[in-house]
Protein backbone atom coordinates (compact mmCIF):
# COMPACT_ATOMS: atom_id res chain seq x y z
CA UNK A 1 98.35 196.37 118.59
CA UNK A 2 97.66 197.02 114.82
CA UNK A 3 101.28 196.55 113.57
CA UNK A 4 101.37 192.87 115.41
CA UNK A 5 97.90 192.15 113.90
CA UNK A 6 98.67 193.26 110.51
CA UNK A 7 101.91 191.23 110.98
CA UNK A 8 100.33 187.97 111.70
CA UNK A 9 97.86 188.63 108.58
CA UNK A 10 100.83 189.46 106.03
CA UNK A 11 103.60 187.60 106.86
CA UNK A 12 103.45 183.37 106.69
CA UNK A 13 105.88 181.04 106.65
CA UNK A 14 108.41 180.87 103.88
CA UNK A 15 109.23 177.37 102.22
CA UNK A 16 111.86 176.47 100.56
CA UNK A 17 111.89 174.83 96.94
CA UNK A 18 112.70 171.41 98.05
CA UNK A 19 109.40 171.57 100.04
CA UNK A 20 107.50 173.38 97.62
CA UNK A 21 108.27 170.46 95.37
CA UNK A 22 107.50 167.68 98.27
CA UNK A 23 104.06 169.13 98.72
CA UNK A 24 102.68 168.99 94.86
CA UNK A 25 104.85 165.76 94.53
CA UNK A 26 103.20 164.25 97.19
CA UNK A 27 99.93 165.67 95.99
CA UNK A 28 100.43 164.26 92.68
CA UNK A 29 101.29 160.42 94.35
CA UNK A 30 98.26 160.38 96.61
CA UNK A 31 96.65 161.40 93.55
CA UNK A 32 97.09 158.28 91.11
CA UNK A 33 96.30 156.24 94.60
CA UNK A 34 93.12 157.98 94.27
CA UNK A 35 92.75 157.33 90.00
CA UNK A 36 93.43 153.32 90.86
CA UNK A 37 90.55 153.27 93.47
CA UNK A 38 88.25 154.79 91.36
CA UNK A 39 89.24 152.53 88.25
CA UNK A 40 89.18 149.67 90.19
CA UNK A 41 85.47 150.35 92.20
CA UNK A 42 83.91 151.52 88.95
CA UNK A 43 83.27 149.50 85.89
CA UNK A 44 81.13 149.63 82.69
CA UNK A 45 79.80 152.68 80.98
CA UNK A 46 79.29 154.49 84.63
CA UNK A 47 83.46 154.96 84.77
CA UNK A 48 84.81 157.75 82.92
CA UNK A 49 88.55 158.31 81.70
CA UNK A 50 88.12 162.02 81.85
CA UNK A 51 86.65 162.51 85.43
CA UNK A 52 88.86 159.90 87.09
CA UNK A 53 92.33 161.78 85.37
CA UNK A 54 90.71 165.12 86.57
CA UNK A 55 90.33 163.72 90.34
CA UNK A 56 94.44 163.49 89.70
CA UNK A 57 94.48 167.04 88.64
CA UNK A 58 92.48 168.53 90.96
CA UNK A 59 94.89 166.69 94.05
CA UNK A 60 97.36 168.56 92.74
CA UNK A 61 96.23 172.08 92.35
CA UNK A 62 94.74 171.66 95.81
CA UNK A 63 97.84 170.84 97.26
CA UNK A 64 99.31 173.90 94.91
CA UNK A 65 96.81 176.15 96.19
CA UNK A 66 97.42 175.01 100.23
CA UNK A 67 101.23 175.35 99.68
CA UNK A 68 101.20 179.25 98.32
CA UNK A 69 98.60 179.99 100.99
CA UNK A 70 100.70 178.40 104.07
CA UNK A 71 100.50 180.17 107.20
CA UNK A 72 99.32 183.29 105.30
CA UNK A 73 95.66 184.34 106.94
CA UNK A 74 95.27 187.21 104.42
CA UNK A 75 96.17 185.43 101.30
CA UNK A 76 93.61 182.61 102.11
CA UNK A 77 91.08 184.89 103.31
CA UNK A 78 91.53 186.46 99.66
CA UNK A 79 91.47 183.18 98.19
CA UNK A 80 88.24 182.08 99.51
CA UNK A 81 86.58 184.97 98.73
CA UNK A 82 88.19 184.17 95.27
CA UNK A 83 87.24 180.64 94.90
CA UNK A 84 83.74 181.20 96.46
CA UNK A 85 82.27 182.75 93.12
CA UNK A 86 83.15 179.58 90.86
CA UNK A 87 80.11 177.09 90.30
CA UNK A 88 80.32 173.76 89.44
CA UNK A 89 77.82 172.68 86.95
CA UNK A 90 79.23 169.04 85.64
CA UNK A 91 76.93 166.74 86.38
CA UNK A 92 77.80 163.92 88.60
CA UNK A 93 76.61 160.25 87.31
CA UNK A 94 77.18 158.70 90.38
CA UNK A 95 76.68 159.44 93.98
CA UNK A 96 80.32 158.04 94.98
CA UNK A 97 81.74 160.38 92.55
CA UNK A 98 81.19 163.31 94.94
CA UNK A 99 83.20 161.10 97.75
CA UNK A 100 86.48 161.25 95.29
CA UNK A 101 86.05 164.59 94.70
CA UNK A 102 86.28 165.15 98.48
CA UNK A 103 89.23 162.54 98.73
CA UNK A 104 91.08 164.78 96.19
CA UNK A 105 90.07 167.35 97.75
CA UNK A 106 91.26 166.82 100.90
CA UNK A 107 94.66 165.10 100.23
CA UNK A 108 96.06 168.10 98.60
CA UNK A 109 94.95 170.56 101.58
CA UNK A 110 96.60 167.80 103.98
CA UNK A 111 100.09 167.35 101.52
CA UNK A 112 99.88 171.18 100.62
CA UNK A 113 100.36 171.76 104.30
CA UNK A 114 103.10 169.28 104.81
CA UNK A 115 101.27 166.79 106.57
CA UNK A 116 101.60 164.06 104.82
CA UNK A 117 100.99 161.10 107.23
CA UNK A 118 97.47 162.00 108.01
CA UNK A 119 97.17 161.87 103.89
CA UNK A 120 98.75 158.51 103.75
CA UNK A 121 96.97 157.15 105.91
CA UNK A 122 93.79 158.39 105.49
CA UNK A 123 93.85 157.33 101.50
CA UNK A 124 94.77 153.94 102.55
CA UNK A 125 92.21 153.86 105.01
CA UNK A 126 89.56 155.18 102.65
CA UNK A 127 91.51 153.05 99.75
CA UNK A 128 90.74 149.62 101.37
CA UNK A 129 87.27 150.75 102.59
CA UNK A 130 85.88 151.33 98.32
CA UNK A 131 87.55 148.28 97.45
CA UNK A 132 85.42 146.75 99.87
CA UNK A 133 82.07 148.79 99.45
CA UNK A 134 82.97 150.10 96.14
CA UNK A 135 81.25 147.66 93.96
CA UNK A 136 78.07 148.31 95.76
CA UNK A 137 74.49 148.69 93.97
CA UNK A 138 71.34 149.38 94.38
CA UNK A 139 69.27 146.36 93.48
CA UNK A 140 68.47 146.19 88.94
CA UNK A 141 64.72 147.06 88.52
CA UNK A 142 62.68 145.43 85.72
CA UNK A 143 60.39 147.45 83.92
CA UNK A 144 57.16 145.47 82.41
CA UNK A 145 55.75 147.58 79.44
CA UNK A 146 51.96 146.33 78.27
CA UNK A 147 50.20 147.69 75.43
CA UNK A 148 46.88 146.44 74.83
CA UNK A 149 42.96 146.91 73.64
CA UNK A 150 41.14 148.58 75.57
CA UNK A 151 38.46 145.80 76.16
CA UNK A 152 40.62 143.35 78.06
CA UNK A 153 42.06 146.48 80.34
CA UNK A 154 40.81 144.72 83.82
CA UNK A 155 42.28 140.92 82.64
CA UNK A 156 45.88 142.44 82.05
CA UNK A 157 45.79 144.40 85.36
CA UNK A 158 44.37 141.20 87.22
CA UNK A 159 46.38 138.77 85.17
CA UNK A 160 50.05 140.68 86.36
CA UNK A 161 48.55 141.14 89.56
CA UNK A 162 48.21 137.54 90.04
CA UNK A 163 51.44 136.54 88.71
CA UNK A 164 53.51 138.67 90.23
CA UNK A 165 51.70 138.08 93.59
CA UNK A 166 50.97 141.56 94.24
CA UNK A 167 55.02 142.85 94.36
CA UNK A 168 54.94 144.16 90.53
CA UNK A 169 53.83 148.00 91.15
CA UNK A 170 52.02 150.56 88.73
CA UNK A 171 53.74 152.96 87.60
CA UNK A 172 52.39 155.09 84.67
CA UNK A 173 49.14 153.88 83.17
CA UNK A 174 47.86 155.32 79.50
CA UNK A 175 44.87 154.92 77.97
CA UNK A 176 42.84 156.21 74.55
CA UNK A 177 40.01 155.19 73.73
CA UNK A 178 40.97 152.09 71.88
CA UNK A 179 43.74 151.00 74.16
CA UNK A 180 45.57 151.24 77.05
CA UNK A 181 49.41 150.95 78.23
CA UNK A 182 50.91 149.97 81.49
CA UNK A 183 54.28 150.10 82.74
CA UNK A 184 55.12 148.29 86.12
CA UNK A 185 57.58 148.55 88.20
CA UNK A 186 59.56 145.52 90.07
CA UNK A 187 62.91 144.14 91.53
CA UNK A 188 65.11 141.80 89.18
CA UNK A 189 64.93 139.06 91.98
CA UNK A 190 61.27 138.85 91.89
CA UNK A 191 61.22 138.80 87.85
CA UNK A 192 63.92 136.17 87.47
CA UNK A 193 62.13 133.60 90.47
CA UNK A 194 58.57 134.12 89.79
CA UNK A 195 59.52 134.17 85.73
CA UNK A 196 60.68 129.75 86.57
CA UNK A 197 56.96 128.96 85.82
CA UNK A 198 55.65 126.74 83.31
CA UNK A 199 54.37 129.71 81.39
CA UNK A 200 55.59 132.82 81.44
CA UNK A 201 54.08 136.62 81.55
CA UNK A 202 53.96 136.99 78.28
CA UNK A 203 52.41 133.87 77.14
CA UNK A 204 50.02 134.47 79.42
CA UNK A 205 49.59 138.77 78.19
CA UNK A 206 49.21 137.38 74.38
CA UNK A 207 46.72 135.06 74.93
CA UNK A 208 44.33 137.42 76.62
CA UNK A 209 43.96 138.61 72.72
CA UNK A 210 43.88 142.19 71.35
CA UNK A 211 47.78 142.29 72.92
CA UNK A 212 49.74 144.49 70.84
CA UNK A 213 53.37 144.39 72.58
CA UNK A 214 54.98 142.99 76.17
CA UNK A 215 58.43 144.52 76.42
CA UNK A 216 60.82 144.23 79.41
CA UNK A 217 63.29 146.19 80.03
CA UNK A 218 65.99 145.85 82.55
CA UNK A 219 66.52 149.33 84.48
CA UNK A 220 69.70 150.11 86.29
CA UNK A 221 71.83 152.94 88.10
CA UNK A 222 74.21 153.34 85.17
CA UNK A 223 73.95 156.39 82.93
CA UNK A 224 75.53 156.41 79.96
CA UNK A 225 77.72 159.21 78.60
């Protein structure tokens, strides 16, 4: 009973070169399919060069890693318990950046174990669905920045109130004792329709009097690197 169960842990299927080299090719394929889709679903100064070459990369030593392990329970026992002591500290600017590193991920386990049709297909299934959904955003926020005396506090809070109709939102409000600052909070759409009046916000802010600055500021998901 021990010599067949130390048999099945030990010994795994032996592949020849021309395999070995179909896996990590294949790997490496499904790999720039993955570095197009990410170029193409990710624009201004949220893409980066480096991460979306090291989604190729990683494909590849996945489906590297999947083709020495094979069949072999021991070695990828040994490997996990390997593996499971790296941590990954980059930090990821975007949420869909963690579904490519999945994608990657999990065409080299599929090519690494010779399946390769379930990896096609899957990466052209997933390849059409981010060119669809890829461009996707959360809606731009407008930040309204008011610094002011303290003496016309209450006619700046009921002045944006009013203009805004009640959708601009408080965020952070500082005051000294000689002035105060507010910061509010709301959606581009709002700004850019309620902003068609005859006068705008900050025509009406300055003439309030003792207004020292109005600054907008348009807020979005992009971080810069």
């Amino acid at each position: 009973m021990k010599e067949n169960l130390f048999s099945i842990l030990e010994n795994g299927s032996q592949l020849t070169i021309e395999e070995m080299v179909m896996h990590i090719a294949m790997s490496l394929i499904l790999g720039f399919v993955i570095f197009v889709s990410y170029k193409l679903t990710h624009a201004g100064t949220i893409y980066s060069k480096k991460f979306n070459t090291s989604l190729v990369i990683l494909a590849t030593l996945t489906g590297m890693v999947m083709t020495v392990i094979g069949n072999n329970v021991a070695l990828s026992l040994g490997m996990v318990g390997a593996l499971s002591i790296v941590r990954f500290r980059t930090a990821i600017k975007d949420s869909r950046d963690t579904v490519y590193i999945f994608w990657a991920i999990i065409v080299g386990i599929c090519c690494g174990v010779g399946d390769y049709t379930v990896a096609a297909i899957g990466s052209i299934a997933v390849f059409v669905i981010t060119l669809i959904l890829g461009r996707v955003k959360n809606d731009e926020r407008m930040l309204l920045i008011i610094r002011s005396g303290k003496v016309v506090e209450r006619n700046v809070e009921s002045t944006v109130f009013k203009y805004f109709d009640r959708k601009a939102i408080l965020k952070v409000k500082n005051t000294t004792q000689d002035s105060v600052e507010f910061i509010y909070e709301l959606s581009s759409k709002t700004y850019n329709l309620v902003n068609q009046n005859d006068k705008n916000i900050t025509d009406l802010l300055y003439e309030l009097g003792t207004v020292e600055y109005v600054n907008i500021v348009a807020q979005s998901d992009e971080i810069s690197g």
